[in-house]
PDB file of N, CA and C in Angstrom:
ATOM      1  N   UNK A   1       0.849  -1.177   0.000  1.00  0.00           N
ATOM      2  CA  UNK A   1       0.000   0.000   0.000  1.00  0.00           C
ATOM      3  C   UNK A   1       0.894   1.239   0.000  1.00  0.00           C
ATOM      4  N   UNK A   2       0.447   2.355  -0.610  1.00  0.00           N
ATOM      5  CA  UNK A   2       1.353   3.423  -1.111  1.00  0.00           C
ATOM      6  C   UNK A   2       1.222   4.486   0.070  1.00  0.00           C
ATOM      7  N   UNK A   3       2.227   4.917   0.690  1.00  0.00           N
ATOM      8  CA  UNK A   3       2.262   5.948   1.978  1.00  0.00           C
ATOM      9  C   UNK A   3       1.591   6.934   1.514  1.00  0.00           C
ATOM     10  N   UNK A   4       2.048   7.428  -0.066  1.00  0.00           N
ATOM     11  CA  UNK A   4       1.011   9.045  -0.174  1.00  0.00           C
ATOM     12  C   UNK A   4      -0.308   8.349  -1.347  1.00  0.00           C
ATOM     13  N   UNK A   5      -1.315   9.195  -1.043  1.00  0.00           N
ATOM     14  CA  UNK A   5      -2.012   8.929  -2.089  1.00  0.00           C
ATOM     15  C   UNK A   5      -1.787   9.781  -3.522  1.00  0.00           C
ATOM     16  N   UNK A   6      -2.217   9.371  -4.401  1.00  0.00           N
ATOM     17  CA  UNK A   6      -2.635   9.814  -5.692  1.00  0.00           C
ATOM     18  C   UNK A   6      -3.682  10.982  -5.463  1.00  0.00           C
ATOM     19  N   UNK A   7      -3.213  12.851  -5.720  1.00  0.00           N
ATOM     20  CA  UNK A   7      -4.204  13.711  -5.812  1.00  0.00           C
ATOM     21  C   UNK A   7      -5.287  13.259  -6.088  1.00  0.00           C
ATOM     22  N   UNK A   8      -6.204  13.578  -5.912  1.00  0.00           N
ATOM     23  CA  UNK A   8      -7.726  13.542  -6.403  1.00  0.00           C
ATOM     24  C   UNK A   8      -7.905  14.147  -8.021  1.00  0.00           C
ATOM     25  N   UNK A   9      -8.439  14.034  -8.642  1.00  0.00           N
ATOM     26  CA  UNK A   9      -8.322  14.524 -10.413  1.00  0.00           C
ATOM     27  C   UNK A   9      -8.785  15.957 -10.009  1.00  0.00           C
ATOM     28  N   UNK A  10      -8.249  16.699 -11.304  1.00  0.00           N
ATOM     29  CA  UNK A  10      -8.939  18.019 -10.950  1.00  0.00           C
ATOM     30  C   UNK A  10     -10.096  18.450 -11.456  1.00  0.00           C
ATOM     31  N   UNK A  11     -11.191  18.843 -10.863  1.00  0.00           N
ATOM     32  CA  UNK A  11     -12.312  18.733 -12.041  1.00  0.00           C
ATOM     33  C   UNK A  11     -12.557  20.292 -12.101  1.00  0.00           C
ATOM     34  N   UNK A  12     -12.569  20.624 -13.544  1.00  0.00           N
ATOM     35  CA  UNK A  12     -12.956  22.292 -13.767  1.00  0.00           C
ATOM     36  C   UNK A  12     -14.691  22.533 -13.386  1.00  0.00           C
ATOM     37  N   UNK A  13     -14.980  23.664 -13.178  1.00  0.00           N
ATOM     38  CA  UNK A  13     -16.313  23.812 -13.107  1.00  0.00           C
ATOM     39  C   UNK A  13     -16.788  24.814 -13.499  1.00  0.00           C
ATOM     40  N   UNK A  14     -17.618  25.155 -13.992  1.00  0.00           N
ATOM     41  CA  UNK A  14     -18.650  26.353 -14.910  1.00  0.00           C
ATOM     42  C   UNK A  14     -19.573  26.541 -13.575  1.00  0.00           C
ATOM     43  N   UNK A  15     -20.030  27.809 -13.931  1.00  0.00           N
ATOM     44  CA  UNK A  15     -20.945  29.057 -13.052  1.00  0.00           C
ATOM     45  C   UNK A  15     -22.299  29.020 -14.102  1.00  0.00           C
ATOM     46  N   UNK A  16     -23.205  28.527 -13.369  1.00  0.00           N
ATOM     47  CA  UNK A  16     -24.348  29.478 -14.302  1.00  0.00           C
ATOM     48  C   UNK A  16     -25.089  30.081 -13.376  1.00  0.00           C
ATOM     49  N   UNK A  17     -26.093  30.305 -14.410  1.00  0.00           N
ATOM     50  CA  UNK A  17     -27.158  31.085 -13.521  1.00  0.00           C
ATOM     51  C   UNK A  17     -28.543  30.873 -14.382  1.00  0.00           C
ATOM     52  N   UNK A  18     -29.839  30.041 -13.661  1.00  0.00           N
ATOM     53  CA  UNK A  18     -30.456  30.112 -13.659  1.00  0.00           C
ATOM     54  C   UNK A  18     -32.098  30.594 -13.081  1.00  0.00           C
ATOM     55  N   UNK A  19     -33.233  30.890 -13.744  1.00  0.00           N
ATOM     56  CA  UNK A  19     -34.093  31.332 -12.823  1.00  0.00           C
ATOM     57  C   UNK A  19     -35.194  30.476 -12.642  1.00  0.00           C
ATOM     58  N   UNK A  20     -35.884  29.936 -11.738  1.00  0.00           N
ATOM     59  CA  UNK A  20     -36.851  28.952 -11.257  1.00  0.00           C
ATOM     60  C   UNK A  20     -38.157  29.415 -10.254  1.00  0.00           C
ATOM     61  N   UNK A  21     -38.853  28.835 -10.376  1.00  0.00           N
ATOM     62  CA  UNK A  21     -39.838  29.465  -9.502  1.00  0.00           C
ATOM     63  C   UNK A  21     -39.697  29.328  -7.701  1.00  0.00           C
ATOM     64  N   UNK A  22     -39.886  29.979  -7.264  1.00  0.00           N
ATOM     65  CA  UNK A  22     -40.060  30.290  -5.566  1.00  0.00           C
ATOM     66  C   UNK A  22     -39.371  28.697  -5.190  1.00  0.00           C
ATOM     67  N   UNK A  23     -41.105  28.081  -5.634  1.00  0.00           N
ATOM     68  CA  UNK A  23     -41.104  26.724  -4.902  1.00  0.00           C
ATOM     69  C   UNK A  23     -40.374  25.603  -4.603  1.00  0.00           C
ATOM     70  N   UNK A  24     -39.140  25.600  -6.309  1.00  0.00           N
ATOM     71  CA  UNK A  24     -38.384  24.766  -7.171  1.00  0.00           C
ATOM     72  C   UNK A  24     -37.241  25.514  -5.925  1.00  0.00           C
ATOM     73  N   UNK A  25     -36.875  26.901  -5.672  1.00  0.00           N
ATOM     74  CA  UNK A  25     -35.504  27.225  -5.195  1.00  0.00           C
ATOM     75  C   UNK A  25     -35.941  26.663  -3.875  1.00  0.00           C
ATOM     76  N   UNK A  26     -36.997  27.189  -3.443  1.00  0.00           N
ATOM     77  CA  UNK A  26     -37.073  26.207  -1.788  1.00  0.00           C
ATOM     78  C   UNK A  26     -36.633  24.769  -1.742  1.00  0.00           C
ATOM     79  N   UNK A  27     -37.510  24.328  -2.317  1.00  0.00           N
ATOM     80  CA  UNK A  27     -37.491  22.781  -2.334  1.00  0.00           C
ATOM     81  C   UNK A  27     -35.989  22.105  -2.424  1.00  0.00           C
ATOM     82  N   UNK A  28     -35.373  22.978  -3.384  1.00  0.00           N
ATOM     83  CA  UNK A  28     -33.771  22.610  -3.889  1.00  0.00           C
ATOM     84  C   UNK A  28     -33.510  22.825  -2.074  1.00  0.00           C
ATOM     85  N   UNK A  29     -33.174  23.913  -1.690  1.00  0.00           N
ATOM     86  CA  UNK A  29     -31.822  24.550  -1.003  1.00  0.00           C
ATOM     87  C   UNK A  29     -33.131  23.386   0.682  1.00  0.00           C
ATOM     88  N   UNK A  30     -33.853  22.986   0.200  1.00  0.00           N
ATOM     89  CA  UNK A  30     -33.957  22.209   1.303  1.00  0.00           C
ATOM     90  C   UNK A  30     -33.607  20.389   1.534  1.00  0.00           C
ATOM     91  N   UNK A  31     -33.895  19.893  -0.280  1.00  0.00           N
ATOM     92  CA  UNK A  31     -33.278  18.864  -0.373  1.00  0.00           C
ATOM     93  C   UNK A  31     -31.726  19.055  -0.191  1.00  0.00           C
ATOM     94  N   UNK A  32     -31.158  19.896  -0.579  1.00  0.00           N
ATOM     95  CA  UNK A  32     -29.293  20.028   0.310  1.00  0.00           C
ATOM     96  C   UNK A  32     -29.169  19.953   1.122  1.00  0.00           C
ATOM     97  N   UNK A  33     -30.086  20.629   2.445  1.00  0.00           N
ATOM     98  CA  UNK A  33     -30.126  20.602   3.413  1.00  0.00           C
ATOM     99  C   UNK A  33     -30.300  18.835   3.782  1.00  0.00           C
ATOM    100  N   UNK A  34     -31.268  18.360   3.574  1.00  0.00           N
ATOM    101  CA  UNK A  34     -31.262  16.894   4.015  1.00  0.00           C
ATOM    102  C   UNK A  34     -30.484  16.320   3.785  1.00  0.00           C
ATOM    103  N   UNK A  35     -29.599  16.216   2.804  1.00  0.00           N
ATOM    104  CA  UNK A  35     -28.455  14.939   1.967  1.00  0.00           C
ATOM    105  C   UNK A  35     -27.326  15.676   2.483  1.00  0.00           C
ATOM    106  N   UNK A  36     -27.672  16.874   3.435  1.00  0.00           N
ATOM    107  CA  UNK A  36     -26.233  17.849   4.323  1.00  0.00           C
ATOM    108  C   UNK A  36     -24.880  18.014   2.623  1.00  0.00           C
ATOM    109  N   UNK A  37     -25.442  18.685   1.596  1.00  0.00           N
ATOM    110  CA  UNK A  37     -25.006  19.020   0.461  1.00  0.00           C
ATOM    111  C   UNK A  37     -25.278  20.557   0.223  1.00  0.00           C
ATOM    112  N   UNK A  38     -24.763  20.870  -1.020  1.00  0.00           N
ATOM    113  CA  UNK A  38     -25.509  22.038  -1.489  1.00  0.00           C
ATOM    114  C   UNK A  38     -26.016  22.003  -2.653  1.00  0.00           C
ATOM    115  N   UNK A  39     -27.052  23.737  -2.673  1.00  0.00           N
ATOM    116  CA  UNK A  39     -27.756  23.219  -4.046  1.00  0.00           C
ATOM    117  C   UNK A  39     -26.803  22.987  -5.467  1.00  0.00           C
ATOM    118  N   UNK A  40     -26.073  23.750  -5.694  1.00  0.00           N
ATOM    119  CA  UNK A  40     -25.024  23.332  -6.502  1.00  0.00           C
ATOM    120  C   UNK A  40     -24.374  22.125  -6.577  1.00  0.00           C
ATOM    121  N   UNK A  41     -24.508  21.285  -5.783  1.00  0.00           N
ATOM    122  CA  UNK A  41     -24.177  19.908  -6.206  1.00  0.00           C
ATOM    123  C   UNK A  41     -25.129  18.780  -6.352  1.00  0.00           C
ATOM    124  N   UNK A  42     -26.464  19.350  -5.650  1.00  0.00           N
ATOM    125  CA  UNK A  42     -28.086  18.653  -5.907  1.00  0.00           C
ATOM    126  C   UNK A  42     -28.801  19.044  -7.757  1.00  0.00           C
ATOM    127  N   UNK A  43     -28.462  20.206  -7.659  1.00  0.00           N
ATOM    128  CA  UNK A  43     -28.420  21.022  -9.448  1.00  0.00           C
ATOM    129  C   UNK A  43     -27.466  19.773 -10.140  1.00  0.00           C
ATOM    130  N   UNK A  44     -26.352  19.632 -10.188  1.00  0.00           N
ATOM    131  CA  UNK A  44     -25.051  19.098 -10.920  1.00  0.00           C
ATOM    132  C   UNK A  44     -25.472  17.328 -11.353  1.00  0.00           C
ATOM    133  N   UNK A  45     -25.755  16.758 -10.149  1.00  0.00           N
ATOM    134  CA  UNK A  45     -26.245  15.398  -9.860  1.00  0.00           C
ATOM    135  C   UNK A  45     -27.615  15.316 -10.370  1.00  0.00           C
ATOM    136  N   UNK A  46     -28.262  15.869 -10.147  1.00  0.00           N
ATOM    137  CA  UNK A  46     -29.882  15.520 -11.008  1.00  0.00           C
ATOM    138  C   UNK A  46     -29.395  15.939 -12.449  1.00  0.00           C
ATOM    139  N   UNK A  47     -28.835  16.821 -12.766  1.00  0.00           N
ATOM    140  CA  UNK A  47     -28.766  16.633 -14.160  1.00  0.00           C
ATOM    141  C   UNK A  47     -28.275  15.826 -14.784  1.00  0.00           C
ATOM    142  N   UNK A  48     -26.784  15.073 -14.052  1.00  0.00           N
ATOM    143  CA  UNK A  48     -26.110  13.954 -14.265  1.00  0.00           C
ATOM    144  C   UNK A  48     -27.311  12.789 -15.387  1.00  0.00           C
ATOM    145  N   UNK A  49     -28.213  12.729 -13.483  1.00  0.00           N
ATOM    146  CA  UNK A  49     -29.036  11.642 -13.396  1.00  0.00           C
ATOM    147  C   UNK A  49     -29.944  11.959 -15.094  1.00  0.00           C
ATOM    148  N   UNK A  50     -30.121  12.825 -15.233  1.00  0.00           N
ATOM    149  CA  UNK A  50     -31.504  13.076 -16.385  1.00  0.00           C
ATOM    150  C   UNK A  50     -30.789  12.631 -17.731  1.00  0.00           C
ATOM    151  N   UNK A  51     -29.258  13.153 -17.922  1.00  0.00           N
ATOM    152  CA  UNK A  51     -28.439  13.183 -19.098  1.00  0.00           C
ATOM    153  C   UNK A  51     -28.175  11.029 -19.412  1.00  0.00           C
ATOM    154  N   UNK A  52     -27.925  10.825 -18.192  1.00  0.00           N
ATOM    155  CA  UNK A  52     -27.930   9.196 -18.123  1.00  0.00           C
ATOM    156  C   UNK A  52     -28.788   8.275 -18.593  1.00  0.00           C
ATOM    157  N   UNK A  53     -30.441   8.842 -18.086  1.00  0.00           N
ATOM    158  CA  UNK A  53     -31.227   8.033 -18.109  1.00  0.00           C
ATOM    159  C   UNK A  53     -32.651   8.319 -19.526  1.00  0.00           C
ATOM    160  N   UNK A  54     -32.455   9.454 -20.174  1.00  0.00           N
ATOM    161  CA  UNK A  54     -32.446   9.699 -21.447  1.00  0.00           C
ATOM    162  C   UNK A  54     -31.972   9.211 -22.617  1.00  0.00           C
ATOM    163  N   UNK A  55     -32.491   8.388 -23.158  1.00  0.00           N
ATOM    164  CA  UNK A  55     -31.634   7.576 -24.418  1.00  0.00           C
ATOM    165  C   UNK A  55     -31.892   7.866 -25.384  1.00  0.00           C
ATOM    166  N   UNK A  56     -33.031   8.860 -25.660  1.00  0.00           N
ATOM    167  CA  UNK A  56     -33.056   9.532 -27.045  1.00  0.00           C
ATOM    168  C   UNK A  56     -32.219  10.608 -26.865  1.00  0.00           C
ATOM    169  N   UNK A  57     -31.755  11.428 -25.444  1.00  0.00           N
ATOM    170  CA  UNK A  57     -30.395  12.368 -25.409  1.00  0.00           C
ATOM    171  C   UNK A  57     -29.691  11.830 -25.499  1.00  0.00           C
ATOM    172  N   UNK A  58     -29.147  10.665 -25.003  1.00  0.00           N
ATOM    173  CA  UNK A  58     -27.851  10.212 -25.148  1.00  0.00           C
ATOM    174  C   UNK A  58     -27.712  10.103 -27.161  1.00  0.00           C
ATOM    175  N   UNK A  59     -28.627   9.283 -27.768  1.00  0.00           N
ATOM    176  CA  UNK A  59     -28.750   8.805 -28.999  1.00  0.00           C
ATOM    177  C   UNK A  59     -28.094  10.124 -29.795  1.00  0.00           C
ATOM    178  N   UNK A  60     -29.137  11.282 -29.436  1.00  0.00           N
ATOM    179  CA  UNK A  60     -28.694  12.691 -30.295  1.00  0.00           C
ATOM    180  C   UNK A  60     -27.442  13.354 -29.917  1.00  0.00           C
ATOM    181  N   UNK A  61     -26.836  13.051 -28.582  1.00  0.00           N
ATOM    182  CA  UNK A  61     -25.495  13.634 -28.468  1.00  0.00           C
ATOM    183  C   UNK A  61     -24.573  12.750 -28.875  1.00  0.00           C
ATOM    184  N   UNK A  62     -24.612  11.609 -29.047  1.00  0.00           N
ATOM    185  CA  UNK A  62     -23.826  10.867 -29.844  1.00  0.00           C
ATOM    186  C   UNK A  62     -23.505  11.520 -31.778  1.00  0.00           C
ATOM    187  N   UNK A  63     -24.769  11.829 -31.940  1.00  0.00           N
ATOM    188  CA  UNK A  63     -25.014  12.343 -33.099  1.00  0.00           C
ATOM    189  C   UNK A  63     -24.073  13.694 -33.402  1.00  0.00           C
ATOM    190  N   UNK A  64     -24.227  14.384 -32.532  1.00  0.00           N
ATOM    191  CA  UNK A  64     -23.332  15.841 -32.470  1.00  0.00           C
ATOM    192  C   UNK A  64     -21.921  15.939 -31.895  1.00  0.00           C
ATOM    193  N   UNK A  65     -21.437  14.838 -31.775  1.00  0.00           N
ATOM    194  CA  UNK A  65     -20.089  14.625 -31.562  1.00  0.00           C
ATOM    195  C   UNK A  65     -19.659  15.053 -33.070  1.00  0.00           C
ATOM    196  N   UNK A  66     -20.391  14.064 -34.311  1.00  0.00           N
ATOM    197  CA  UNK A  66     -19.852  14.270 -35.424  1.00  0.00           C
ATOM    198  C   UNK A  66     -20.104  15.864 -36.089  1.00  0.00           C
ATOM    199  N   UNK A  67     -20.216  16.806 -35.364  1.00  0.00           N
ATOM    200  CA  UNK A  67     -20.985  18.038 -36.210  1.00  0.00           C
ATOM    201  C   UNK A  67     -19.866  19.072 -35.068  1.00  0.00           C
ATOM    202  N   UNK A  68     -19.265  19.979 -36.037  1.00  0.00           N
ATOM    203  CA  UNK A  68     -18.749  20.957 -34.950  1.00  0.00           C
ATOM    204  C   UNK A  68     -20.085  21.946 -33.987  1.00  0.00           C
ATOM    205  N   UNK A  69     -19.070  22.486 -33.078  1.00  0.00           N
ATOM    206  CA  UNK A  69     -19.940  23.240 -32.518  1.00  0.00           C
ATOM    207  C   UNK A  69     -20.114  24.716 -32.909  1.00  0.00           C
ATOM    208  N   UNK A  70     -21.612  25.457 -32.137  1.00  0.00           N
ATOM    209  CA  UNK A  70     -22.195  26.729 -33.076  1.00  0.00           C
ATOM    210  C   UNK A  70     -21.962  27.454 -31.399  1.00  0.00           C
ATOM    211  N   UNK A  71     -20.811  28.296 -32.006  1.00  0.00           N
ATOM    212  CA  UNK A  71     -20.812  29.688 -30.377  1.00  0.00           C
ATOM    213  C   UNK A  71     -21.877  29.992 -30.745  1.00  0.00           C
ATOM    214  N   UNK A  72     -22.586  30.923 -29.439  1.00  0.00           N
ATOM    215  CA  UNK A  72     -23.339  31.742 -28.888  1.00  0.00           C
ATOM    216  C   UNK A  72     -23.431  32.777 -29.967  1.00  0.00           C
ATOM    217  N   UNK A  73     -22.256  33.252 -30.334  1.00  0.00           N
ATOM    218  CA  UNK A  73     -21.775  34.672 -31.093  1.00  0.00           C
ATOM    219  C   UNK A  73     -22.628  34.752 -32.912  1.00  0.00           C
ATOM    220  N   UNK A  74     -22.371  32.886 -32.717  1.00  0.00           N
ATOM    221  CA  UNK A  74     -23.223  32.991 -34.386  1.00  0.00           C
ATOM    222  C   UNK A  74     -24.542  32.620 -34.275  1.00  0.00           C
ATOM    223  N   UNK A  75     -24.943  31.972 -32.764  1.00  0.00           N
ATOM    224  CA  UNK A  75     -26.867  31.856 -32.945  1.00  0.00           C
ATOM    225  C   UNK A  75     -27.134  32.500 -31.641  1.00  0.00           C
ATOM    226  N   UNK A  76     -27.402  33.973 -31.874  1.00  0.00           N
ATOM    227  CA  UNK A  76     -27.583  34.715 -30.379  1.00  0.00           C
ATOM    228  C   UNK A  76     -28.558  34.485 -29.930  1.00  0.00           C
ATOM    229  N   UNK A  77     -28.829  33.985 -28.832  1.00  0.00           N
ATOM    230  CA  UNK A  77     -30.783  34.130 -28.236  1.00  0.00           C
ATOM    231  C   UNK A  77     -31.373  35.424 -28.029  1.00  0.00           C
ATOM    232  N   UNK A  78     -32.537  35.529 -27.894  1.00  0.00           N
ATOM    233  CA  UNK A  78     -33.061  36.367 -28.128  1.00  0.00           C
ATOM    234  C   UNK A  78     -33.022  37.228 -26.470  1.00  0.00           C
ATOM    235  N   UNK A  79     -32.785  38.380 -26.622  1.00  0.00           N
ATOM    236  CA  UNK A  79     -32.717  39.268 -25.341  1.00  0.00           C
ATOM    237  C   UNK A  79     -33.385  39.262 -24.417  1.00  0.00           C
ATOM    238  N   UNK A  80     -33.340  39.427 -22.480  1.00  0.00           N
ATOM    239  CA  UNK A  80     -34.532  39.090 -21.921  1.00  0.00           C
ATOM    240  C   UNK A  80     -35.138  40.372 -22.116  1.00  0.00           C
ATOM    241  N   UNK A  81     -36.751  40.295 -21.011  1.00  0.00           N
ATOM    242  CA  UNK A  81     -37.447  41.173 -21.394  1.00  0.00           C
ATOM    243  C   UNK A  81     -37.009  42.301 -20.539  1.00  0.00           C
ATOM    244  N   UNK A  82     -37.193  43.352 -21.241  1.00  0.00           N
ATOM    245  CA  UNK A  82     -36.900  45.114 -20.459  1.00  0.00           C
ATOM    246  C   UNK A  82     -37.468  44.925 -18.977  1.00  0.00           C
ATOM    247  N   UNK A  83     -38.526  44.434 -18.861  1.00  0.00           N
ATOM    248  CA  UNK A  83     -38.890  44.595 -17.611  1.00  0.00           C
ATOM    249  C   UNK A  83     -37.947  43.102 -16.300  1.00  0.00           C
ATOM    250  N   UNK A  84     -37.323  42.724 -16.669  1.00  0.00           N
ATOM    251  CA  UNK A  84     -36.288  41.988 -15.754  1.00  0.00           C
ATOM    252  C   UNK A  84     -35.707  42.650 -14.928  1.00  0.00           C
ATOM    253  N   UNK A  85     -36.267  42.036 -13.707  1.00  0.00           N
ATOM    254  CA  UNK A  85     -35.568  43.070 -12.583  1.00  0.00           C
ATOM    255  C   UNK A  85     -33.526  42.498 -12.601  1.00  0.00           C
ATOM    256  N   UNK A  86     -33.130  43.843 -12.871  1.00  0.00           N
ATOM    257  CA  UNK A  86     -31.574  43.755 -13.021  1.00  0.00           C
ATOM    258  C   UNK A  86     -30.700  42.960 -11.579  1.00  0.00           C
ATOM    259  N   UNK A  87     -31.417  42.698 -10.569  1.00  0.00           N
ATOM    260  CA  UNK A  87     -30.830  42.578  -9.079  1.00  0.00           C
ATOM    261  C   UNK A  87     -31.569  41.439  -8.821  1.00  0.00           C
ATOM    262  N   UNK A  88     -31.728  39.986  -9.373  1.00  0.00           N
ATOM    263  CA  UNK A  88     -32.397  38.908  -9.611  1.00  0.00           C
ATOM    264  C   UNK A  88     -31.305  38.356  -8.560  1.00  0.00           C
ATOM    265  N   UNK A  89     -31.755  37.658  -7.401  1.00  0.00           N
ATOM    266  CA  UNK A  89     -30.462  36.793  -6.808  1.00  0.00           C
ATOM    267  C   UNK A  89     -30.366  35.795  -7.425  1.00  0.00           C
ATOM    268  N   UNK A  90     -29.255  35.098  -7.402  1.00  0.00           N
ATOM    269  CA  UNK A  90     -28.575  34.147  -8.518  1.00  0.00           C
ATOM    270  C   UNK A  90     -28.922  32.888  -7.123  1.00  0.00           C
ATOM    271  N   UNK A  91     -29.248  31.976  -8.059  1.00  0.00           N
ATOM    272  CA  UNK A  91     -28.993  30.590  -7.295  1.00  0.00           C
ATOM    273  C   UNK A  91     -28.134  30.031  -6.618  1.00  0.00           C
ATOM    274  N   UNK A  92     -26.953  30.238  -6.906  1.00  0.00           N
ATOM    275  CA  UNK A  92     -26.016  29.426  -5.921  1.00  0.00           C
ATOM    276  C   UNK A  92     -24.757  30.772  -5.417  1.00  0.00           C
ATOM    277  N   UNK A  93     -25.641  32.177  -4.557  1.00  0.00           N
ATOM    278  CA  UNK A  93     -24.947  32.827  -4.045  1.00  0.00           C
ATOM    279  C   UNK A  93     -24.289  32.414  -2.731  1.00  0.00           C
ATOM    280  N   UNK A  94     -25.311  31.467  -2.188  1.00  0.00           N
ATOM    281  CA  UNK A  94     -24.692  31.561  -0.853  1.00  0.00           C
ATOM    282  C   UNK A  94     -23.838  30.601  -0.530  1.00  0.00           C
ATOM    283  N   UNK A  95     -23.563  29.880  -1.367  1.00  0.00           N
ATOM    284  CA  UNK A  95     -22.952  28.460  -1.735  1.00  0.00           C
ATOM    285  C   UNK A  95     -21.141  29.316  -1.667  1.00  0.00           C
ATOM    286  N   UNK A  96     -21.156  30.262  -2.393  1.00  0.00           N
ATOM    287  CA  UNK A  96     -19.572  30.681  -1.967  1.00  0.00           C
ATOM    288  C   UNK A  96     -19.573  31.232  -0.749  1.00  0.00           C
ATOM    289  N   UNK A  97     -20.589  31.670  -0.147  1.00  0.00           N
ATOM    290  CA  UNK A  97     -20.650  32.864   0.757  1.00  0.00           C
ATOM    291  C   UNK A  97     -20.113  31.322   2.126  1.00  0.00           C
ATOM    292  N   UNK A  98     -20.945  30.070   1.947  1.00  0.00           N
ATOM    293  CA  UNK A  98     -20.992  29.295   2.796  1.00  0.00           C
ATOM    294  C   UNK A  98     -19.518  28.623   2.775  1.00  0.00           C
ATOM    295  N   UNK A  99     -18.431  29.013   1.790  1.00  0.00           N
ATOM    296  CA  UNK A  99     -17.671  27.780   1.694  1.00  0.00           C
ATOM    297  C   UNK A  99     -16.554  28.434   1.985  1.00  0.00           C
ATOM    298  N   UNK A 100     -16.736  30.164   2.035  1.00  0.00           N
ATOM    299  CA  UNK A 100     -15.636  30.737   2.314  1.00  0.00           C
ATOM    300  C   UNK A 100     -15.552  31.119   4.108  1.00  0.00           C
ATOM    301  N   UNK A 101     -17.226  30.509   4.796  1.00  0.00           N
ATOM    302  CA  UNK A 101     -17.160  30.605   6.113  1.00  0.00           C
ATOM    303  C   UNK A 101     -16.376  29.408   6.776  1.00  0.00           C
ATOM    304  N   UNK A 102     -16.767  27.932   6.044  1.00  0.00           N
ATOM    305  CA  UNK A 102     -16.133  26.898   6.544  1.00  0.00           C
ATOM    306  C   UNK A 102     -14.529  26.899   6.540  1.00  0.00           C
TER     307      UNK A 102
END
């Protein structure tokens, strides 16, 4: 048996930001709470789970391996609406706020 271990791999990670209704952000930041997780890793893992168990997604991303990819820059979405409140709290604010207390 080896005295040091082997680092752990490094895994990169992306930021988003999505918006959900009231009920969906409760429900999340309370299922974390039970599995003593956060929502950012309850978000990460259910999607896992959905991308897995989808076989007509899996079927079509197999498909687009063979096709390059289209930036943002050449199929822009369409703008939100004017009336979006600019000061929307983001989903997984407190998730740094919490990790820089521990």
């Amino acid at each position: 048996m080896p005295v040091l271990k082997a680092p752990p791999k490094f895994v990169r990670n992306a930021t988003i930001q999505v918006r959900v209704e009231e009920e969906i952000d409760s429900k999340l930041r309370k299922y974390a709470e039970f599995i003593g997780s956060t929502p950012a890793f309850v978000v990460a893992e259910s999607l896992k789970l959905v991308f897995n168990k989808d076989a007509e997604f899996r079927e079509w991303l197999a498909h687009q391996a063979d096709q390059p990819e289209v930036s943002q820059t050449e199929n822009p979405t369409s703008p939100e609406p004017a009336h979006t409140k600019p000061s929307t709290r983001a989903l997984f604010e407190d998730v740094t706020h919490r990790a820089v207390i521990k």
